[in-house]
PDB file of N, CA and C in Angstrom:
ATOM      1  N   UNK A   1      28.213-111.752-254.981  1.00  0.00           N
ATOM      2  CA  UNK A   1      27.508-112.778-254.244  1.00  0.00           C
ATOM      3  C   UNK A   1      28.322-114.066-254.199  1.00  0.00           C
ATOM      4  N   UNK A   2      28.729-114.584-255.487  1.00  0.00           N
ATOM      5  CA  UNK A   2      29.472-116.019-255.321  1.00  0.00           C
ATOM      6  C   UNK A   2      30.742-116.048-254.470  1.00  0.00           C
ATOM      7  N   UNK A   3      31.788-114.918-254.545  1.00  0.00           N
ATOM      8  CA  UNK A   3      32.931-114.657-253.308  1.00  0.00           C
ATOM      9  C   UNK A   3      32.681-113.797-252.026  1.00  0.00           C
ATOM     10  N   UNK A   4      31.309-113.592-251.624  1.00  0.00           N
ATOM     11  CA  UNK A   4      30.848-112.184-250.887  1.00  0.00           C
ATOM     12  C   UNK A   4      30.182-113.749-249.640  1.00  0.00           C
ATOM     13  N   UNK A   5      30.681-113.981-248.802  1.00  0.00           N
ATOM     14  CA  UNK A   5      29.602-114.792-248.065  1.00  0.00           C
ATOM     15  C   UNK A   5      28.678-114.125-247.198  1.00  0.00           C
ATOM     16  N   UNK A   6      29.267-112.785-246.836  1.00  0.00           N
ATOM     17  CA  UNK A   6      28.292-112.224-245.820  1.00  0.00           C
ATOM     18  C   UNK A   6      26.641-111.811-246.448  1.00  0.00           C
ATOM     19  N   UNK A   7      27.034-111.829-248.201  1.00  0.00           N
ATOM     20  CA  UNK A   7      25.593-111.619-249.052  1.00  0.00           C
ATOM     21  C   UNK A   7      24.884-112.606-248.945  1.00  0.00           C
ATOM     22  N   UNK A   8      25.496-113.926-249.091  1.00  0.00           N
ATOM     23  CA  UNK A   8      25.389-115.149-249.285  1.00  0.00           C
ATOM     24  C   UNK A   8      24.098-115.463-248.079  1.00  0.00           C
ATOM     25  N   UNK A   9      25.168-115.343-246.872  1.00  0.00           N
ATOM     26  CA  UNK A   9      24.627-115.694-245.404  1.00  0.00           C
ATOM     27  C   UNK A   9      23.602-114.557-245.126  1.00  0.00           C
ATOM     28  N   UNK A  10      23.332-113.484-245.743  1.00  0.00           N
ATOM     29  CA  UNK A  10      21.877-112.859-245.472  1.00  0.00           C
ATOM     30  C   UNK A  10      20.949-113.349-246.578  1.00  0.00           C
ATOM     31  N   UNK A  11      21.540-113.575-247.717  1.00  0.00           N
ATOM     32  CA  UNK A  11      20.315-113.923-248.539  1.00  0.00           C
ATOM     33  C   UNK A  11      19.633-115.284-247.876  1.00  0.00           C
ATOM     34  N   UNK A  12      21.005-115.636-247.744  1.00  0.00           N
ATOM     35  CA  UNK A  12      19.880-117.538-246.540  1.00  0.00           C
ATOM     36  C   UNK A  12      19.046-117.508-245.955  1.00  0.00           C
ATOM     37  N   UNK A  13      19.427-116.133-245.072  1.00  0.00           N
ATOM     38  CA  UNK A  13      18.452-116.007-244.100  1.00  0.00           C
ATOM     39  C   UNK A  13      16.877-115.533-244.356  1.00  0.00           C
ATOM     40  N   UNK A  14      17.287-114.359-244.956  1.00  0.00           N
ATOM     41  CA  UNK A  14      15.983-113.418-246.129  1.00  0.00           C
ATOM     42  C   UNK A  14      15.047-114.746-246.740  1.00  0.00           C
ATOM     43  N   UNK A  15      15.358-115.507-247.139  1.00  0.00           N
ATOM     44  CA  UNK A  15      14.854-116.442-248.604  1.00  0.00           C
ATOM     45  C   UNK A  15      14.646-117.401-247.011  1.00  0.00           C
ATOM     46  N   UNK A  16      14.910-117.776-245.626  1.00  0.00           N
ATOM     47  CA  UNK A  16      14.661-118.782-244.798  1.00  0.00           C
ATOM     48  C   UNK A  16      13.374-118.026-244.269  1.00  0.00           C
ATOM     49  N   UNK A  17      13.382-117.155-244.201  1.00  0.00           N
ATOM     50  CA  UNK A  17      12.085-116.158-243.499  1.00  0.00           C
ATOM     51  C   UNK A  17      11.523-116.361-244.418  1.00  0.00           C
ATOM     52  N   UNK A  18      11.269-115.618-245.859  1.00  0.00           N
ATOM     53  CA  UNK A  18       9.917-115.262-246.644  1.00  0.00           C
ATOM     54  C   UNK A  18       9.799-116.714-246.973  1.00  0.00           C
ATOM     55  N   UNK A  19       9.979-117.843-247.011  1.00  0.00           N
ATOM     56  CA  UNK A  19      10.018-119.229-247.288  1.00  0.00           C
ATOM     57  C   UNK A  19       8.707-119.693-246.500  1.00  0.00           C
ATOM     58  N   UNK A  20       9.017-119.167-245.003  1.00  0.00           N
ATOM     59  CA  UNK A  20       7.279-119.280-243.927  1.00  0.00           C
ATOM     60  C   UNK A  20       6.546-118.262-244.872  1.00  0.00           C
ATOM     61  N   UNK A  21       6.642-117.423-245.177  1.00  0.00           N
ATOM     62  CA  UNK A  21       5.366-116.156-245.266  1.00  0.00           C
ATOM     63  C   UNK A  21       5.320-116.730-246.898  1.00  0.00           C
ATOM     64  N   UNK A  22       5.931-117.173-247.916  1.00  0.00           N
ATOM     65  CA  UNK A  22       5.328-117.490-249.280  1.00  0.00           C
ATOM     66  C   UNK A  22       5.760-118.619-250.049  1.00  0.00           C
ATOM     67  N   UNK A  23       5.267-118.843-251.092  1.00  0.00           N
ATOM     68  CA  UNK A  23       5.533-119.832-251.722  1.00  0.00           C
ATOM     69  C   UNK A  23       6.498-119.816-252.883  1.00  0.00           C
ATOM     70  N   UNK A  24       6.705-118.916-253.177  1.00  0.00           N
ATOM     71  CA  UNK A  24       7.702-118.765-255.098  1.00  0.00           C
ATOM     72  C   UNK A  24       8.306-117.341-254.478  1.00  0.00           C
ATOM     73  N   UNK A  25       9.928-117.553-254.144  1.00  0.00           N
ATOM     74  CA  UNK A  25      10.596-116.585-254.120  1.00  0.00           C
ATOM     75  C   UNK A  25      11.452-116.449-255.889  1.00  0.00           C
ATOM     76  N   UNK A  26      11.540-115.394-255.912  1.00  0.00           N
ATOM     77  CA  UNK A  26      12.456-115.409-257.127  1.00  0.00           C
ATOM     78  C   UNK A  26      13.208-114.620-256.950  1.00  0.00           C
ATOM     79  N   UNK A  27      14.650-114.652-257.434  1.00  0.00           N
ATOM     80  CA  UNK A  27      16.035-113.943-257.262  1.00  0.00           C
ATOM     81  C   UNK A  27      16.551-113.174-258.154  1.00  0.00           C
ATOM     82  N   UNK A  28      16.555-111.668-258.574  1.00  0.00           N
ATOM     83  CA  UNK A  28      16.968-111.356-259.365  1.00  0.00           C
ATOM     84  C   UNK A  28      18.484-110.790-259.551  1.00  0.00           C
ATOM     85  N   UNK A  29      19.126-110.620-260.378  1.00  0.00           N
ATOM     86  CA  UNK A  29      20.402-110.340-260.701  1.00  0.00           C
ATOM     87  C   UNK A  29      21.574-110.902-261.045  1.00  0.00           C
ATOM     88  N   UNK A  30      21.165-112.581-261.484  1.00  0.00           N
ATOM     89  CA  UNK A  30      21.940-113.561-261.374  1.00  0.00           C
ATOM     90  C   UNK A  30      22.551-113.801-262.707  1.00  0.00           C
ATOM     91  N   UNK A  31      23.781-112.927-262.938  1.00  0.00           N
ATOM     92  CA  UNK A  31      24.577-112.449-264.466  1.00  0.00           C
ATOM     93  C   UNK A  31      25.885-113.454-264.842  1.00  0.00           C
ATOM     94  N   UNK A  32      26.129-114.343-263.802  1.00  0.00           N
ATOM     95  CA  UNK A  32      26.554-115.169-264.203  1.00  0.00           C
ATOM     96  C   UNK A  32      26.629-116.599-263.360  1.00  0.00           C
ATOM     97  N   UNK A  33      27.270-117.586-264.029  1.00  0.00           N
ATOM     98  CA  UNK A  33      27.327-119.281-263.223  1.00  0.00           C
ATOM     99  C   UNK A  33      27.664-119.343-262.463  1.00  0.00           C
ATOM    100  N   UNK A  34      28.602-118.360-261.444  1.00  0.00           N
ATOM    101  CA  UNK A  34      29.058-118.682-260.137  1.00  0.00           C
ATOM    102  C   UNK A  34      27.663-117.915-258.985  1.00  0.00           C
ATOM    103  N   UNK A  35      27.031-116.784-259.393  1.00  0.00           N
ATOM    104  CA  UNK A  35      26.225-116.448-258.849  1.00  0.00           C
ATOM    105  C   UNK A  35      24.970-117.348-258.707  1.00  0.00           C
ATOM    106  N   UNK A  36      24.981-117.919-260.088  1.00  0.00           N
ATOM    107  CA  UNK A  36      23.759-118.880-260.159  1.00  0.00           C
ATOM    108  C   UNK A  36      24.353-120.339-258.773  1.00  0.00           C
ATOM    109  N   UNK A  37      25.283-120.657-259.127  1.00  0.00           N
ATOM    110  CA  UNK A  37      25.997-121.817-258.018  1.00  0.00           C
ATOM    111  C   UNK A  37      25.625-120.991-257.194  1.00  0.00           C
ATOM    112  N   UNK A  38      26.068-120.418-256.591  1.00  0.00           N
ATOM    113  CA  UNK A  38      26.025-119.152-254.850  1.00  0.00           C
ATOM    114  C   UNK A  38      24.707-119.395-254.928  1.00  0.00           C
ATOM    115  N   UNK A  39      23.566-119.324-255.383  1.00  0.00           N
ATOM    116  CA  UNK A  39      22.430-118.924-254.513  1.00  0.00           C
ATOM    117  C   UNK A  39      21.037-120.533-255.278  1.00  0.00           C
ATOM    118  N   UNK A  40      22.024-121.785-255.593  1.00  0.00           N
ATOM    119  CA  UNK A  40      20.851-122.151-255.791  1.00  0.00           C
ATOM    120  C   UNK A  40      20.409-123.461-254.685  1.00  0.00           C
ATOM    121  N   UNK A  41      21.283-123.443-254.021  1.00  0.00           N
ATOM    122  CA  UNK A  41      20.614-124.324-252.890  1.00  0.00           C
ATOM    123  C   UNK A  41      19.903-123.668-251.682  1.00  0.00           C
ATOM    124  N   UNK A  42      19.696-122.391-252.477  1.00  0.00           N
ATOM    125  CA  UNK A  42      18.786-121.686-250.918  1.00  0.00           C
ATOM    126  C   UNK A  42      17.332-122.019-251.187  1.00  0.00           C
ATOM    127  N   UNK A  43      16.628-121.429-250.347  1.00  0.00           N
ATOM    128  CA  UNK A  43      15.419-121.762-250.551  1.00  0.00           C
ATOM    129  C   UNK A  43      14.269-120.543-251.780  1.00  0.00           C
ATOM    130  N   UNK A  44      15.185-120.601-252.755  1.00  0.00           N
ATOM    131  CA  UNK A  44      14.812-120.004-253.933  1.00  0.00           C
ATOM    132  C   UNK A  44      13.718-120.915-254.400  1.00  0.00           C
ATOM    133  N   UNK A  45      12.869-120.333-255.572  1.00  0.00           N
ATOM    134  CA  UNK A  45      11.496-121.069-256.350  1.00  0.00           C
ATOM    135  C   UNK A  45      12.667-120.857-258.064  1.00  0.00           C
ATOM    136  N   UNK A  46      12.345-119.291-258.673  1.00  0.00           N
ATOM    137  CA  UNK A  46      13.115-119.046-259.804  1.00  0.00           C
ATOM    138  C   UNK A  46      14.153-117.982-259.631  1.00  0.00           C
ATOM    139  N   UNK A  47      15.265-117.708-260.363  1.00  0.00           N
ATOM    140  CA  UNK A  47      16.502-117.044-260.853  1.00  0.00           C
ATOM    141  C   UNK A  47      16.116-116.506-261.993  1.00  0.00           C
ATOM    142  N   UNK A  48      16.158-115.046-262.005  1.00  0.00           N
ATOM    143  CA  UNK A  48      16.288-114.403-263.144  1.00  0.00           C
ATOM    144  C   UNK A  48      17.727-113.535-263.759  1.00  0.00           C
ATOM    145  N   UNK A  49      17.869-112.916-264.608  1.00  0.00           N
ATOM    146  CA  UNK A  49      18.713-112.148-264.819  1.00  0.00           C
ATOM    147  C   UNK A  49      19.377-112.389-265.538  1.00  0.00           C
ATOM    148  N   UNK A  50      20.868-111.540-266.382  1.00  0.00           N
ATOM    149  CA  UNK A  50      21.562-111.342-267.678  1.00  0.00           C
ATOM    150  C   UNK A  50      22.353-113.130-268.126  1.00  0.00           C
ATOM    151  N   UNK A  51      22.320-113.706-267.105  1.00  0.00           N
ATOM    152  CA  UNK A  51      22.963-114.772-267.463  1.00  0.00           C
ATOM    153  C   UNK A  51      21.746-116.074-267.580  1.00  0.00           C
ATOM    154  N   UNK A  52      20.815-115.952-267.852  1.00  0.00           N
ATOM    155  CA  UNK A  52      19.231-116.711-268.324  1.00  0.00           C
ATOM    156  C   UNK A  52      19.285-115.980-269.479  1.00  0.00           C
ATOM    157  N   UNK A  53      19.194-114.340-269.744  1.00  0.00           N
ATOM    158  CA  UNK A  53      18.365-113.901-270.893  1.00  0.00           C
ATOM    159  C   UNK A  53      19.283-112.430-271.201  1.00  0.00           C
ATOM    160  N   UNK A  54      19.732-112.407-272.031  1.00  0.00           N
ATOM    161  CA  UNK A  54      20.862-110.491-271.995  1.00  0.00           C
ATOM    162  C   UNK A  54      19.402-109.505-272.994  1.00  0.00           C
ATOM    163  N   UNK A  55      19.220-108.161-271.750  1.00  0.00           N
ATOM    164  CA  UNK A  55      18.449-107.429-272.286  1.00  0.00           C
ATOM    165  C   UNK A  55      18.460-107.505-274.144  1.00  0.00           C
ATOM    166  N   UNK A  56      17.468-106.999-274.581  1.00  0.00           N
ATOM    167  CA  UNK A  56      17.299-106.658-276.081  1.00  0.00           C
ATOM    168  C   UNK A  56      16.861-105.016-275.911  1.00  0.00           C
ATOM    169  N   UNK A  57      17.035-104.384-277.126  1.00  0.00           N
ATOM    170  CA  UNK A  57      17.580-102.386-277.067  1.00  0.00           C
ATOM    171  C   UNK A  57      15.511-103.405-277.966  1.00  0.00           C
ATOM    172  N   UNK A  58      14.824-101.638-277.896  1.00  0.00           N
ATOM    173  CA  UNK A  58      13.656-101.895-278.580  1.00  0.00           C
ATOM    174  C   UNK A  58      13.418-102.470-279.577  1.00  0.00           C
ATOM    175  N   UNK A  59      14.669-101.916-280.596  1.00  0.00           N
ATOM    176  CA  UNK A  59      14.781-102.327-281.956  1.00  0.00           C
ATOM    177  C   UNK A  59      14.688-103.920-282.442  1.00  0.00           C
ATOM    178  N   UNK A  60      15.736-104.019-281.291  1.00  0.00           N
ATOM    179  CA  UNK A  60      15.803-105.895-281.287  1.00  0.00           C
ATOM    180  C   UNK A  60      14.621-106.700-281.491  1.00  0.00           C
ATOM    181  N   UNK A  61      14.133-106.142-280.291  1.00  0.00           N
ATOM    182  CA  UNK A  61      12.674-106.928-279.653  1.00  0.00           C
ATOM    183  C   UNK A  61      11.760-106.615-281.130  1.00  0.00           C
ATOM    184  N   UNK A  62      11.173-105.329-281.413  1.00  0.00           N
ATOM    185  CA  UNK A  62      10.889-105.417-282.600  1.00  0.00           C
ATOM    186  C   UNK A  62      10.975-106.338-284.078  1.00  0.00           C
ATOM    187  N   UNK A  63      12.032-106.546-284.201  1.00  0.00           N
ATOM    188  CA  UNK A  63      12.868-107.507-284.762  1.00  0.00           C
ATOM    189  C   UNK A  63      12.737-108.648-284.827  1.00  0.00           C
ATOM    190  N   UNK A  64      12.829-109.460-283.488  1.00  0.00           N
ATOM    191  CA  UNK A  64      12.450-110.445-283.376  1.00  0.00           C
ATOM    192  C   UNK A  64      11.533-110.820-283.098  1.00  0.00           C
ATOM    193  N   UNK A  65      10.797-110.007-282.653  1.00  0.00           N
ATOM    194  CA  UNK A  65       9.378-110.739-282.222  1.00  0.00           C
ATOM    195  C   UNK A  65       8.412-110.377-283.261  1.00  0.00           C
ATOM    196  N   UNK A  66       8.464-109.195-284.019  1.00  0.00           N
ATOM    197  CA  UNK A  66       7.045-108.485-284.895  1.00  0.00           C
ATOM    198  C   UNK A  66       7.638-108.359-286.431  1.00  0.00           C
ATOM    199  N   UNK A  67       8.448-108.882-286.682  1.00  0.00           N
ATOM    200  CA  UNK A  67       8.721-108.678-288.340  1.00  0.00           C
ATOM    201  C   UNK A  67       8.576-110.251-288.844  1.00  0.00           C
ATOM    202  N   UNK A  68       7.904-110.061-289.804  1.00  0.00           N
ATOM    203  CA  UNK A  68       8.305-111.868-290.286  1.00  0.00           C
ATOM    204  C   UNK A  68       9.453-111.648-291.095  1.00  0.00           C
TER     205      UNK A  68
END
């Protein structure tokens, strides 16, 4: 997406359309800072993905969330 403009220039468009039809678009797949740059002056609401939060395996999550 961040060196791809033709992704770029459809996501504009995609995110310029559902922008009339809704209110909170959110973008997923955004794994790193140049992707996050590439897509945040569109008409995005939130950005999700590996470069916000890197999956956790079950064990992890377990781990951190349910053991004191």
């Amino acid at each position: 997406m961040a060196e791809d403009s033709r992704a770029r220039n459809t996501l504009d468009h995609l995110t310029r359309m559902a922008s009339d039809y809704v209110n909170h678009i959110n973008v997923k797949g955004i794994d790193t800072p140049e992707m996050q740059a590439a897509v945040k002056d569109l008409h995005v609401t939130t950005m999700q993905g590996e470069y916000y939060t890197k999956p956790l395996s079950f064990d992890a999550l377990v781990e951190k969330y349910y053991t004191a």
